[in-house]
N, C-alpha and C. Protein backbone atom coordinates (compact mmCIF):
# COMPACT_ATOMS: atom_id res chain seq x y z
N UNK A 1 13.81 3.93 -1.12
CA UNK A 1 13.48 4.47 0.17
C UNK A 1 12.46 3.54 0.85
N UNK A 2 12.85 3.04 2.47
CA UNK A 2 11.96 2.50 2.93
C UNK A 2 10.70 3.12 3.32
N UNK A 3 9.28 2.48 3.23
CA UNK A 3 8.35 2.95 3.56
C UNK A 3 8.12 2.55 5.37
N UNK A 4 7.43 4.13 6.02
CA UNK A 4 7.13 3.79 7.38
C UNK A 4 5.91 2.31 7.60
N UNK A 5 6.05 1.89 8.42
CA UNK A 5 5.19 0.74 9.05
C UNK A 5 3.54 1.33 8.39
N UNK A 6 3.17 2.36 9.01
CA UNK A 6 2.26 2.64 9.13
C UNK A 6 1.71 3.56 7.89
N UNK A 7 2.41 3.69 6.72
CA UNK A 7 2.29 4.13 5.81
C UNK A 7 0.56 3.85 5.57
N UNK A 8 0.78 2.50 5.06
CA UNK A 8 -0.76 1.83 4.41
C UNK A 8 -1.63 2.33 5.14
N UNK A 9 -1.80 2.93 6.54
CA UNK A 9 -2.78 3.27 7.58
C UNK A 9 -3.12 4.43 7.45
N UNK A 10 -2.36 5.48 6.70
CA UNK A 10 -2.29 7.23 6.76
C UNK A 10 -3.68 7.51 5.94
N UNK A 11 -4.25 8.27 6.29
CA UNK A 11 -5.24 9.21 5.61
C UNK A 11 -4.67 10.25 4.71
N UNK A 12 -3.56 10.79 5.15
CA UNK A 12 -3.82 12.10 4.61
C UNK A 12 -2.02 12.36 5.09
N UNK A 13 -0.85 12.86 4.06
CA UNK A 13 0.24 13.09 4.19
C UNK A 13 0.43 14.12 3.51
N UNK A 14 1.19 15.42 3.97
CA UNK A 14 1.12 16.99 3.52
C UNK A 14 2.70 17.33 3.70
N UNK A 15 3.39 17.06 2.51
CA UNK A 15 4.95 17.49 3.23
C UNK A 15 5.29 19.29 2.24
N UNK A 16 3.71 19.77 2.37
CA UNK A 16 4.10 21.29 1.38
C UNK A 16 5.91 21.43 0.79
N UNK A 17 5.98 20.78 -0.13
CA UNK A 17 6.88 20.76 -1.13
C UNK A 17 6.59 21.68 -2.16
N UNK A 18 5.08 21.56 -2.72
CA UNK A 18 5.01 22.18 -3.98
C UNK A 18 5.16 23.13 -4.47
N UNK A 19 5.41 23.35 -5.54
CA UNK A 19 6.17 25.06 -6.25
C UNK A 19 5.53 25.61 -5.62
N UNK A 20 4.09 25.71 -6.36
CA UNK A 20 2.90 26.73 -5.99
C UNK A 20 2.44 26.70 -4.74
N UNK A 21 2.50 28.15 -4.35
CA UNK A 21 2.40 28.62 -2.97
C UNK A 21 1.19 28.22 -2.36
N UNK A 22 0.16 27.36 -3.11
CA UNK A 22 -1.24 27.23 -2.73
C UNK A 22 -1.77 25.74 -3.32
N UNK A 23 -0.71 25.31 -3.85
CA UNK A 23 -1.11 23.81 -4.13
C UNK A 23 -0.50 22.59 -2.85
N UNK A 24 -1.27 21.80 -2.58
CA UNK A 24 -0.97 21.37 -1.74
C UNK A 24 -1.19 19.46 -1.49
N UNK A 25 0.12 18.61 -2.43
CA UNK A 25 0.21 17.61 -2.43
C UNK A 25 0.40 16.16 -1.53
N UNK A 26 -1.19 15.70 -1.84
CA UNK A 26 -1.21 14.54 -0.38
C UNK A 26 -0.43 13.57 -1.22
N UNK A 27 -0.05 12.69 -0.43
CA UNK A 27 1.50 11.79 -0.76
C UNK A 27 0.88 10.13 -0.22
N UNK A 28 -0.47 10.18 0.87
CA UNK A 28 -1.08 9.31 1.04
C UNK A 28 -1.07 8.01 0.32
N UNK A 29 -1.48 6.52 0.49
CA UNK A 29 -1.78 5.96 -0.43
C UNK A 29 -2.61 6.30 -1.17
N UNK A 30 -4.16 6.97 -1.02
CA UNK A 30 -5.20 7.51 -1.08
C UNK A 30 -4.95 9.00 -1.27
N UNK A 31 -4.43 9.54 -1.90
CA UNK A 31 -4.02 10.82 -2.59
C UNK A 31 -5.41 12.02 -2.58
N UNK A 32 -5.53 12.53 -1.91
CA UNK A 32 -6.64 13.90 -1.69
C UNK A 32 -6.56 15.28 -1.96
N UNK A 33 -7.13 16.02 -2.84
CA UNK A 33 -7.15 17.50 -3.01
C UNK A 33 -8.04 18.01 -2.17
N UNK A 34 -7.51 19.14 -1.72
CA UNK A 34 -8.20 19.98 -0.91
C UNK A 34 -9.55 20.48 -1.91
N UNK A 35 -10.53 20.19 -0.97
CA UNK A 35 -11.63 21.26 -1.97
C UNK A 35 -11.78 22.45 -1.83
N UNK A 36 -10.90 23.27 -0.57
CA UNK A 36 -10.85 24.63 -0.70
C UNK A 36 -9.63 24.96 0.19
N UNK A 37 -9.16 26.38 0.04
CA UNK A 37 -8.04 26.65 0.29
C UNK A 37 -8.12 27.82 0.82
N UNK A 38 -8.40 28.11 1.86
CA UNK A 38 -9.04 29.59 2.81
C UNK A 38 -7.93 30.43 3.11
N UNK A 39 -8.57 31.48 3.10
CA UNK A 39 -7.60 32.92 3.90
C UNK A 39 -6.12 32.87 2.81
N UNK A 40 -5.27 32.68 3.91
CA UNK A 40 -3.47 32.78 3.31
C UNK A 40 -3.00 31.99 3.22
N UNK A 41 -3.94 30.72 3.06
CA UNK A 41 -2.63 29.52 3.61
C UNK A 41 -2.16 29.01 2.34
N UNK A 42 -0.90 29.29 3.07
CA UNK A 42 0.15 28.95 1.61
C UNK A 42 1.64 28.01 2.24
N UNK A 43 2.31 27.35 1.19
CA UNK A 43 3.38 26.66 1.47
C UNK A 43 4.39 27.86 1.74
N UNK A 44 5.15 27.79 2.72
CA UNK A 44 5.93 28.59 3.01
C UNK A 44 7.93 28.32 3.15
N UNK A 45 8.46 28.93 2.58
CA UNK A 45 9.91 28.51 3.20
C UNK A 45 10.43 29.41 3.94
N UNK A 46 9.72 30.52 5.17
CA UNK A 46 10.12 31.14 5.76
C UNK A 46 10.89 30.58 6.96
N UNK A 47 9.83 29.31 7.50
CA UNK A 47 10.36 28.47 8.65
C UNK A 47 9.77 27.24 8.23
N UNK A 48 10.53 26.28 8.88
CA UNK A 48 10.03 24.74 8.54
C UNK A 48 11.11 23.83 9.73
N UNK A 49 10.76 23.00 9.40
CA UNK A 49 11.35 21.81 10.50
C UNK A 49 12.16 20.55 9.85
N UNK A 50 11.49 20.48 8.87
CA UNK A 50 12.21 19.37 7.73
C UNK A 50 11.90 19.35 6.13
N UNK A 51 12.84 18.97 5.44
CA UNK A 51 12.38 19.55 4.05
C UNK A 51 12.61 21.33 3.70
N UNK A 52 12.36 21.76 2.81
CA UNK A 52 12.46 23.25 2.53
C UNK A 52 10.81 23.88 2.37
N UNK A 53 10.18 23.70 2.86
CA UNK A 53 8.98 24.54 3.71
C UNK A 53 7.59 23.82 4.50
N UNK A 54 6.82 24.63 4.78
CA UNK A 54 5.99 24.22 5.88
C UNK A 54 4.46 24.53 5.41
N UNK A 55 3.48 24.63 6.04
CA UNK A 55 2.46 25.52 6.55
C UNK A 55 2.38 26.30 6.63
N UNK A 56 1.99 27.74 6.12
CA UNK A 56 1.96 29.17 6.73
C UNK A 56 0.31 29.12 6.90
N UNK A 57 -0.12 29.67 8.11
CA UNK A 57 -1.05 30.12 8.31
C UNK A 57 -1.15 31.24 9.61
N UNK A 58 -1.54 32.36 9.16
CA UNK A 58 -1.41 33.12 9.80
C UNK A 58 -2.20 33.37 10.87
N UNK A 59 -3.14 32.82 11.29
CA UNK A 59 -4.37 32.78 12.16
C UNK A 59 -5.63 33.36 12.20
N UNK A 60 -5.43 34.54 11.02
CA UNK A 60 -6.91 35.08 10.70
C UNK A 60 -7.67 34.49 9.45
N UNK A 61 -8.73 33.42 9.94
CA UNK A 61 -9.52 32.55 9.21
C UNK A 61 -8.56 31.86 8.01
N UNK A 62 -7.70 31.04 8.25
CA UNK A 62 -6.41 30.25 7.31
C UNK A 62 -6.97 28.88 7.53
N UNK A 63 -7.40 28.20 6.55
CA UNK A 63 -7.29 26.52 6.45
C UNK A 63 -7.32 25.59 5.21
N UNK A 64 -6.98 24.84 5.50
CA UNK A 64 -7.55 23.59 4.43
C UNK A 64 -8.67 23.10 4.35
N UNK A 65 -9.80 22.73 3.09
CA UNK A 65 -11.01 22.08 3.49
C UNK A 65 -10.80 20.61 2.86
N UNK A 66 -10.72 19.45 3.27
CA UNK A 66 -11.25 18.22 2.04
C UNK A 66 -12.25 17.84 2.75
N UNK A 67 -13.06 17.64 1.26
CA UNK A 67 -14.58 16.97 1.59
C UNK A 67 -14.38 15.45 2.46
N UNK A 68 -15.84 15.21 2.51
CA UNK A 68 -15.40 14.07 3.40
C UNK A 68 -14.54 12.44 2.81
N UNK A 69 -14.67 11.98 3.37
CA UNK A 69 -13.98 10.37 2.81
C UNK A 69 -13.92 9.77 3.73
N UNK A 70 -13.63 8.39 2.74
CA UNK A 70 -13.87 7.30 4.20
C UNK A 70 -12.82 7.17 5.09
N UNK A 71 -11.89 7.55 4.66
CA UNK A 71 -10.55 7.46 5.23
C UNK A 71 -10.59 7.99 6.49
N UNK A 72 -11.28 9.33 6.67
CA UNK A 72 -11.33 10.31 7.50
C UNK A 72 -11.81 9.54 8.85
N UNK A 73 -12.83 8.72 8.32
CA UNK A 73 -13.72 7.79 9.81
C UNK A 73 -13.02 7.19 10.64
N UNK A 74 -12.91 7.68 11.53
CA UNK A 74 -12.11 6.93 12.72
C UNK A 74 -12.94 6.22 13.95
């Protein structure tokens, strides 16, 4: 599989694949765990756009936290 151009440039890539409804695998060159995992947010296959699921977050206090990194500095 070809890699995008801009691959080497990404911070942070989230294609929620993973079994577990709450694990959530960066694909980055630079590979990051969330250090916290708030409210509901969970991988979902209710709706999605590509692949077999998405993001669920329901809007009452739902997020991802990763600590900081350098990557993040823009």
């Amino acid at each position: 599989m070809a890699l995008h151009p801009n691959y080497w440039s990404t911070a942070l890539i989230l294609n929620f694949e993973d079994a577990s409804s709450t694990t959530f695998t960066d694909i980055s060159p630079t590979p990051k765990t969330p250090s916290s995992v708030n409210g509901t947010a969970a991988n979902s296959a209710t709706q999605f756009k590509t692949g077999t699921k998405s993001l669920f977050l329901d809007g009452n206090s739902d997020w991802l936290e990763y600590a900081s990194h350098a990557d993040f500095d823009f």
